[in-house]
Protein backbone atom coordinates (compact mmCIF):
# COMPACT_ATOMS: atom_id res chain seq x y z
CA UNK A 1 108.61 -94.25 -41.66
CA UNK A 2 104.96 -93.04 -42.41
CA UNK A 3 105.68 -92.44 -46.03
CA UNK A 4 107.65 -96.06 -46.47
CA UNK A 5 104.17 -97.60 -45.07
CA UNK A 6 102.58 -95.71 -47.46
CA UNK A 7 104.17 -96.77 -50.14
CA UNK A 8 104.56 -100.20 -49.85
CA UNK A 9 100.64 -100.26 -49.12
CA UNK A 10 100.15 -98.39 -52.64
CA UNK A 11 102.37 -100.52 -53.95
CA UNK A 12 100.69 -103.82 -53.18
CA UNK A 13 97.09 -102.15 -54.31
CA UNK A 14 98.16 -101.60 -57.52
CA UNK A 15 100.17 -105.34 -57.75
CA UNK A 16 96.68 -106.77 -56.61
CA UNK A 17 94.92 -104.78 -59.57
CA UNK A 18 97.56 -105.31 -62.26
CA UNK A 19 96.58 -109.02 -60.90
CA UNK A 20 94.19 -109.79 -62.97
CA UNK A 21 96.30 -109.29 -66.60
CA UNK A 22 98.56 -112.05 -65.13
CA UNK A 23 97.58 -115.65 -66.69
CA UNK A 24 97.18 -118.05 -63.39
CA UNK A 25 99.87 -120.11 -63.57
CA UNK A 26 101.90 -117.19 -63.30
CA UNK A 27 100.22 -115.57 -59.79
CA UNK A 28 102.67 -116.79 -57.79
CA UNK A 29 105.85 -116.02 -59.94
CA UNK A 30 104.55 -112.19 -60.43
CA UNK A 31 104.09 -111.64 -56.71
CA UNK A 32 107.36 -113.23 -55.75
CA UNK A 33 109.65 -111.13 -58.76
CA UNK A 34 107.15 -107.78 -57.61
CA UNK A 35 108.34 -108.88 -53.95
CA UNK A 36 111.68 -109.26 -54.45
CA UNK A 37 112.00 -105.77 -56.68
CA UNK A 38 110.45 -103.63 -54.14
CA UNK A 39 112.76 -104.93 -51.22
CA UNK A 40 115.54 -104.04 -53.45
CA UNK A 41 114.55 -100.63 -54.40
CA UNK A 42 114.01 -99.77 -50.69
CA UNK A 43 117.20 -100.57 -49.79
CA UNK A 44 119.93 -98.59 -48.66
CA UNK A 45 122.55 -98.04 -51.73
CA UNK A 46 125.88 -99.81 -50.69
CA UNK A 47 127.47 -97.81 -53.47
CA UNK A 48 126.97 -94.38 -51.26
CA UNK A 49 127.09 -94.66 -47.96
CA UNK A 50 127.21 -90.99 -47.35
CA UNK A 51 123.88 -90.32 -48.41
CA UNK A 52 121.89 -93.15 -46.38
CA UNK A 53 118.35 -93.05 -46.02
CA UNK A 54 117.22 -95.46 -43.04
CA UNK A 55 119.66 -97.02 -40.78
CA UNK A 56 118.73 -100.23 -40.83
């Protein structure tokens, strides 16, 4: 669980850096698609549930 907070904490550093190379009208897109894509890579695969990570 450590490592997951750690991630998503790096994670949302470096989306707050790469900030500033997105135009302003697009903030709230970028942080809503970079959202939505790291929910989705943190979750479980349906496609192998033999192999399952966190039990959610």
């Amino acid at each position: 669980m450590r490592e997951l907070v750690i991630i998503l904490i790096s994670s949302l550093l470096l989306l707050t850096i790469l900030r500033e190379l997105v135009h302003s009208l697009f903030v709230l897109f970028y942080f809503g698609v970079a959202i939505i894509g790291m929910i989705y890579l943190f979750l479980p695969s349906g496609n192998n549930p033999k192999n399952v990570i966190m039990n959610l």
